[in-house]
C-alpha atoms as a PDB file:
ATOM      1  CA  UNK A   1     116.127  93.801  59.191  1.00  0.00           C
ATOM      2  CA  UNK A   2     115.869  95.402  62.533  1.00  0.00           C
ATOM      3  CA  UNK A   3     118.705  96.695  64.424  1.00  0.00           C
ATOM      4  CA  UNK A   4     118.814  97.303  67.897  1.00  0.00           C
ATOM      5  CA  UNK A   5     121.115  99.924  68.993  1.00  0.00           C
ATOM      6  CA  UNK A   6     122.123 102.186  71.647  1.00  0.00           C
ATOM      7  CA  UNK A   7     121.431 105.945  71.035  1.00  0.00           C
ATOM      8  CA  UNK A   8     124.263 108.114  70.137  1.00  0.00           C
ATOM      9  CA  UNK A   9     124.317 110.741  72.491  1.00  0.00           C
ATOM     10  CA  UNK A  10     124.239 109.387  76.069  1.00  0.00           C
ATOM     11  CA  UNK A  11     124.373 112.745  77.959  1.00  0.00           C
ATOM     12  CA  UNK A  12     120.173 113.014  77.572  1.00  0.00           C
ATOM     13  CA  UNK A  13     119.620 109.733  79.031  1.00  0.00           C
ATOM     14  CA  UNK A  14     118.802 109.534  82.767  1.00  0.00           C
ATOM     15  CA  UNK A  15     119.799 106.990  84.843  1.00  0.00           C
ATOM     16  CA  UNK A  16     118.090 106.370  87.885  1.00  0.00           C
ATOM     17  CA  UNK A  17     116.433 103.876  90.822  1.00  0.00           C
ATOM     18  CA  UNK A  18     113.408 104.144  92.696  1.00  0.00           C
ATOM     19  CA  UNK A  19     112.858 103.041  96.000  1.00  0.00           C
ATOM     20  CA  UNK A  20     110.227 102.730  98.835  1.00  0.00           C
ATOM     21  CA  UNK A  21     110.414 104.725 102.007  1.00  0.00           C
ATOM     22  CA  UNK A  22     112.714 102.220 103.673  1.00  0.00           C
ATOM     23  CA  UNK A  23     115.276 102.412 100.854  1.00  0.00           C
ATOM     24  CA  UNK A  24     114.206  99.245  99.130  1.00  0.00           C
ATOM     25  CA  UNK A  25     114.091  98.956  95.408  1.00  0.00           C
ATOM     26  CA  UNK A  26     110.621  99.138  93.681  1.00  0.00           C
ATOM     27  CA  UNK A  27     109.661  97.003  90.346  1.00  0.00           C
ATOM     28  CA  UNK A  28     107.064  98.332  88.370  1.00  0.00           C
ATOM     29  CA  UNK A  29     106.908 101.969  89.076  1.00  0.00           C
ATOM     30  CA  UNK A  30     106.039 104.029  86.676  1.00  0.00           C
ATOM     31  CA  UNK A  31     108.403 106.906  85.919  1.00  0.00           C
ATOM     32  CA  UNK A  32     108.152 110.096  83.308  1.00  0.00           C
ATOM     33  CA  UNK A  33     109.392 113.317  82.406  1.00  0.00           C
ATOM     34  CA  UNK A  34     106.508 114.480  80.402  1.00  0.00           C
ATOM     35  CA  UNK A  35     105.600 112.673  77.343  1.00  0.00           C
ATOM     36  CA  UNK A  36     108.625 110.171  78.014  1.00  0.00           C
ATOM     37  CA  UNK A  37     107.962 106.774  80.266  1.00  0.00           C
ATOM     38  CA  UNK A  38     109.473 103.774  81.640  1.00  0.00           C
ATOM     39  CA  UNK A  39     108.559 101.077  84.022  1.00  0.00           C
ATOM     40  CA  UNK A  40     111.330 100.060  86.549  1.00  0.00           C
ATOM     41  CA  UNK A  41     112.782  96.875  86.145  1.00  0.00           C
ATOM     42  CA  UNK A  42     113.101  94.229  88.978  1.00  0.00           C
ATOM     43  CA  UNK A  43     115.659  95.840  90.881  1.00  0.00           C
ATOM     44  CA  UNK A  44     114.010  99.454  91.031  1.00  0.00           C
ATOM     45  CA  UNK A  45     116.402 100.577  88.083  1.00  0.00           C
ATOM     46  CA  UNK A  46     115.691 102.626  85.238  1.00  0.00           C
ATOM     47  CA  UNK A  47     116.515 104.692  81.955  1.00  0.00           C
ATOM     48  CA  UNK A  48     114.883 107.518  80.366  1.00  0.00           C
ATOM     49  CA  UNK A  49     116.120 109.251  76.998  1.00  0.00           C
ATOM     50  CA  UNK A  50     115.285 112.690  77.479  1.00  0.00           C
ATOM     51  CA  UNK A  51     116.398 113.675  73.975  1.00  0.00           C
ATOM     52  CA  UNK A  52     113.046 112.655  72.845  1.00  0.00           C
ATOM     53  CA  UNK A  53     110.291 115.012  71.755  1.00  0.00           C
ATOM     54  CA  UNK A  54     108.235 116.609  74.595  1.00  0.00           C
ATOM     55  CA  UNK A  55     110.758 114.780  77.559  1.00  0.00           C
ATOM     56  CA  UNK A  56     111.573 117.383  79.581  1.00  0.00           C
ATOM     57  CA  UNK A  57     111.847 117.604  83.730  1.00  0.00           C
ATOM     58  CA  UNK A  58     110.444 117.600  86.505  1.00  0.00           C
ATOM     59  CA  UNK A  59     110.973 113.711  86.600  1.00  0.00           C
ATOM     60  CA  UNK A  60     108.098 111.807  88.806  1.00  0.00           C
ATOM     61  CA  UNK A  61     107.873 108.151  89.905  1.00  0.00           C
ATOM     62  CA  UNK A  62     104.105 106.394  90.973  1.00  0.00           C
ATOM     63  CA  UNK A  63     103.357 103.307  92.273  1.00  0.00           C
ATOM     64  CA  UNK A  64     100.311 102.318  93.798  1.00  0.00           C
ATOM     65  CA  UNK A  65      99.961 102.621  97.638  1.00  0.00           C
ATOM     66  CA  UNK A  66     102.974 105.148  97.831  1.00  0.00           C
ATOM     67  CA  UNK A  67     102.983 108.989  97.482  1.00  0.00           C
ATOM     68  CA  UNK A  68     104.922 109.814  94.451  1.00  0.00           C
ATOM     69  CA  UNK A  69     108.565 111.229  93.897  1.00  0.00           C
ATOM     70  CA  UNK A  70     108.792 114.142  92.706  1.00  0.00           C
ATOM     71  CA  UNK A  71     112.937 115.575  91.207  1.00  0.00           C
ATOM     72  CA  UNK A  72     113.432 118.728  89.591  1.00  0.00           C
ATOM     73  CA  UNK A  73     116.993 118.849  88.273  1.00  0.00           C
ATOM     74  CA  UNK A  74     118.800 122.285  88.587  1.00  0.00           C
ATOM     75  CA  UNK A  75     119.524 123.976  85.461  1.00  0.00           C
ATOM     76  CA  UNK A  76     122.634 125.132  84.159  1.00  0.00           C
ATOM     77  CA  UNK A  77     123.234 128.913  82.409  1.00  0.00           C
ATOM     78  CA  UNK A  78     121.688 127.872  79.205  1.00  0.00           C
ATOM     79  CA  UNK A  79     118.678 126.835  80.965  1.00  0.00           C
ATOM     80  CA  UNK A  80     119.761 122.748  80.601  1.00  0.00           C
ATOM     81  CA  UNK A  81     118.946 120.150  83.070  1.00  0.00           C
ATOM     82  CA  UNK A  82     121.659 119.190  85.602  1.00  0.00           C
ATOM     83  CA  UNK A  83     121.111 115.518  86.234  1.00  0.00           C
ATOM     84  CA  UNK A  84     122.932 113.323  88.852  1.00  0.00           C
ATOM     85  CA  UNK A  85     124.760 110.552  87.293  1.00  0.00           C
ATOM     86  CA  UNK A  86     122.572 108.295  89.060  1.00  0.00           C
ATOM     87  CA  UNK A  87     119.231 109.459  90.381  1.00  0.00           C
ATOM     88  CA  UNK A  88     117.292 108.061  93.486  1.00  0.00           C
ATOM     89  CA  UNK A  89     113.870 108.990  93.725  1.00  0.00           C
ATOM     90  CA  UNK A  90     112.290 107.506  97.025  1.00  0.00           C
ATOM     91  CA  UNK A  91     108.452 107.175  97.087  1.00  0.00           C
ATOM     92  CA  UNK A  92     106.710 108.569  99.500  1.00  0.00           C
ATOM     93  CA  UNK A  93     104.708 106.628 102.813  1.00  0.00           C
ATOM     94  CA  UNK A  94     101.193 105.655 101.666  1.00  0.00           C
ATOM     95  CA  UNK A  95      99.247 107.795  99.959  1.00  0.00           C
ATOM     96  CA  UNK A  96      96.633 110.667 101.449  1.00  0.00           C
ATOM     97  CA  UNK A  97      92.539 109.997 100.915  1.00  0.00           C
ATOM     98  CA  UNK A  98      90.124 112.676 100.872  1.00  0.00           C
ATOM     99  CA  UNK A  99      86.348 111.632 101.454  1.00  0.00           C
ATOM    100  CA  UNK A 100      83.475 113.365 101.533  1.00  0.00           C
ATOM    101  CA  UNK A 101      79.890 113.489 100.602  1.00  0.00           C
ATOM    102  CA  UNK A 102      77.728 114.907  97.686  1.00  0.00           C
ATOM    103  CA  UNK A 103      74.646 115.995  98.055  1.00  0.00           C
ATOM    104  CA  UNK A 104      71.527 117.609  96.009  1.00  0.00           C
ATOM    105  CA  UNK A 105      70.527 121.328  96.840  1.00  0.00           C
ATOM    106  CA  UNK A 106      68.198 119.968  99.568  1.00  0.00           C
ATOM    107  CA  UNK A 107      70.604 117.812 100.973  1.00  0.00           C
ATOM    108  CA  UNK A 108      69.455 114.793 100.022  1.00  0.00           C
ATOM    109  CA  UNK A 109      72.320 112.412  98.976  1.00  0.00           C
ATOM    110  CA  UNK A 110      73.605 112.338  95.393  1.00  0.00           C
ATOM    111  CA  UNK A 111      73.842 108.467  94.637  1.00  0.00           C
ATOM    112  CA  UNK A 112      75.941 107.850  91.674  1.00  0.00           C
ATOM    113  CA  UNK A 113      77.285 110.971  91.344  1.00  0.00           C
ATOM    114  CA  UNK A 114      81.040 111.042  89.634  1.00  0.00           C
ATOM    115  CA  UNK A 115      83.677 112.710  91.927  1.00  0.00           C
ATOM    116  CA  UNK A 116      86.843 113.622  90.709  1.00  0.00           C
ATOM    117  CA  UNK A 117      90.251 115.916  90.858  1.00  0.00           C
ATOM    118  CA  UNK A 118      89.814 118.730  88.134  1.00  0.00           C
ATOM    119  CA  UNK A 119      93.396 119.614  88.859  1.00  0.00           C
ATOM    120  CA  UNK A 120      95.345 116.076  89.078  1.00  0.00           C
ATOM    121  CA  UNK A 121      98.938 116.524  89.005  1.00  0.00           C
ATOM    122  CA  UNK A 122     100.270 115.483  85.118  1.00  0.00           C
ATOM    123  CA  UNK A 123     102.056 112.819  85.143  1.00  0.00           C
ATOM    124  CA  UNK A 124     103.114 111.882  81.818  1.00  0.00           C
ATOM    125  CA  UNK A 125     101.542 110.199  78.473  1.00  0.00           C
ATOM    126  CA  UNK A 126     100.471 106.837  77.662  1.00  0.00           C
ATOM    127  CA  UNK A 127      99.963 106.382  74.381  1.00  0.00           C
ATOM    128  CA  UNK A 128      97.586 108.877  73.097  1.00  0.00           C
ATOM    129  CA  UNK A 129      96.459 108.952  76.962  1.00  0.00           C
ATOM    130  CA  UNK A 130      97.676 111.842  79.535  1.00  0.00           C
ATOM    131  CA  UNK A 131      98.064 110.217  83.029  1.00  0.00           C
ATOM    132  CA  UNK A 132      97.558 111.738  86.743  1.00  0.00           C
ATOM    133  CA  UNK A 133      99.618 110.786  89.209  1.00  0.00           C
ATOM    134  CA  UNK A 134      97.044 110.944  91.606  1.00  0.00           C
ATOM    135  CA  UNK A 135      95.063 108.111  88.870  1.00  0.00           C
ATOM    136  CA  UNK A 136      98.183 106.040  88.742  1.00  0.00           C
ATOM    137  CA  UNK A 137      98.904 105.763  92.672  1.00  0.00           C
ATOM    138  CA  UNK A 138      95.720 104.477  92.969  1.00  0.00           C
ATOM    139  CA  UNK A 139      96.311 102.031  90.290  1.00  0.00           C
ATOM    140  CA  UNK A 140      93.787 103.314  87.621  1.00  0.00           C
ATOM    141  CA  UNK A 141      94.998 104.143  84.531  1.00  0.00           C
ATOM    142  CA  UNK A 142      91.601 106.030  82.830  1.00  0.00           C
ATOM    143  CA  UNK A 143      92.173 109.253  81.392  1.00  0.00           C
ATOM    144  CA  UNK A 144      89.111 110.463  83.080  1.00  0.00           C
ATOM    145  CA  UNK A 145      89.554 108.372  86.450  1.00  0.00           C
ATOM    146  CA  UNK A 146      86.713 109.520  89.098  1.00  0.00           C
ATOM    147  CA  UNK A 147      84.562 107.521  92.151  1.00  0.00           C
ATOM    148  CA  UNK A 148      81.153 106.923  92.380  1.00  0.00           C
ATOM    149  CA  UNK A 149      79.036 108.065  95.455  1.00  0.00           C
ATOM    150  CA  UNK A 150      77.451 105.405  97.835  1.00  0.00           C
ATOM    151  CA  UNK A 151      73.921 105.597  98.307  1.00  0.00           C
ATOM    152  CA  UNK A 152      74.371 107.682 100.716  1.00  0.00           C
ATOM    153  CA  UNK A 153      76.399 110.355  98.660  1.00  0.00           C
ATOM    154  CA  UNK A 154      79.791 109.586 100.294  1.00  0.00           C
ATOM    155  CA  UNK A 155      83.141 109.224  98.147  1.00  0.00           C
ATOM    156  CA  UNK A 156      86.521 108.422  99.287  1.00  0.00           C
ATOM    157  CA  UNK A 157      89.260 109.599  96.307  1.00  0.00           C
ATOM    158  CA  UNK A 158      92.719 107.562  97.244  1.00  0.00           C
ATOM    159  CA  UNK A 159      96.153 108.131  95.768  1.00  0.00           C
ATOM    160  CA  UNK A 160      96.346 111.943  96.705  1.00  0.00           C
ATOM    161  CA  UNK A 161      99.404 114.170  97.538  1.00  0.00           C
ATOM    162  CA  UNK A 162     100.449 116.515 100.376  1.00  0.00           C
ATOM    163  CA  UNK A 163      98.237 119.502  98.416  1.00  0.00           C
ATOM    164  CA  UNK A 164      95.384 121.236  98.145  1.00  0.00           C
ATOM    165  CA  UNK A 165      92.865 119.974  95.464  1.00  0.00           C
ATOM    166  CA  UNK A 166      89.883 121.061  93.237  1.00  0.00           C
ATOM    167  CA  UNK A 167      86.951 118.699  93.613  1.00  0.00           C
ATOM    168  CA  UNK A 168      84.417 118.164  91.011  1.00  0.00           C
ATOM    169  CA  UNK A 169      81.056 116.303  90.988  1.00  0.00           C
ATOM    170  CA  UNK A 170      78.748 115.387  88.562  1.00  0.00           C
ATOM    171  CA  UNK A 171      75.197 113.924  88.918  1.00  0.00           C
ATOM    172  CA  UNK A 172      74.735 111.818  85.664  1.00  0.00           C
ATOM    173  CA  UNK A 173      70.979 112.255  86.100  1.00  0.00           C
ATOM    174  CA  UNK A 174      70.578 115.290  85.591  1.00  0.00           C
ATOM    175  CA  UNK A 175      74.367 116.910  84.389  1.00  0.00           C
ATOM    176  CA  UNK A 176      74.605 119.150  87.083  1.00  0.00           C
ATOM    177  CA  UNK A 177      77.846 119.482  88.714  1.00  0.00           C
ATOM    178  CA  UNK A 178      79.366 121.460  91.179  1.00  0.00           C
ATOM    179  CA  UNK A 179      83.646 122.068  91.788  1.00  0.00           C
ATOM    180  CA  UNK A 180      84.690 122.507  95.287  1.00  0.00           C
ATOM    181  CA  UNK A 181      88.012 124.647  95.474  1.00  0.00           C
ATOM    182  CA  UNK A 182      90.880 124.013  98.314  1.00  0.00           C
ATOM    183  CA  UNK A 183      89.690 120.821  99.785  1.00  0.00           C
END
């Protein structure tokens, strides 16, 4: 027999919306407080129980194409989480790109060299998978999510936040890789 039920305690669960830059409601973001997840239903709503094992703030909603919201509840004197009793999170306009080019010490481009964030900002789990939000606002959900360079060793990494980032590359030829700090 299964029983479907509501928890007990209600003052861990977060209720919330998220919307676009104009205010309208978004369906299928994804929102997370660390290892605790939730899509938004058709009318931008959500619920997240925060009583559960490694759920704890900031809270963060992605959705390809948008920058992603970003809440960090005040906390009261013990240290708990103040939460609204309703919480908007409004994504952001579309999301930054960075692009750039890889090349070999002699300047030569880098075809096929892999390109990535080596500091993504966590979003949440998946599974047994831990998500960027960078990854997820560019709609890929790979645990290791990085570009390929053109034949010409340019790259163009989408989904990216108001930040500064560490850039990594890779040639698969011959395992050498480079990072690139504050791009």
């Amino acid at each position: 027999v299964i029983v479907l039920a509501r928890p007990a305690r209600t003052d861990e669960l977060v209720h919330g919306v998220v919307v676009d830059p104009a205010g309208a409601p978004v369906a299928d973001a994804r929102v997370a407080a660390q290892a605790e997840s939730t899509l938004t239903r058709d009318d931008g709503s959500f619920t997240l129980d925060l009583a559960q094992d490694g759920a704890r703030p900031p809270l963060i909603a992605v959705k390809r194409g948008y920058l992603p919201a970003l809440f960090e509840p005040e906390l009261d004197a013990r240290g708990a989480p103040l939460w609204p009793p309703t919480l908007v999170l409004r994504l952001g306009a579309p999301s930054d790109a960075l692009t750039g080019r890889v090349v070999d010490a002699d300047g030569h481009p880098a075809p096929g060299a892999r390109v990535w964030l080596d500091d993504p900002t966590p979003f949440g789990d998946l599974g047994r998978d831990r998500l960027a939000a960078e990854n997820l606002a560019r709609g890929d959900e790979r645990f290791w999510s990085y570009e390929l360079a053109a034949a010409d060793g340019t790259f163009r990494i989408e989904g990216l936040m108001d930040r500064r980032y560490r850039v990594k590359a890779m040639d698969p030829a011959n395992l050498l890789e480079v990072v690139e700090l504050g791009v």
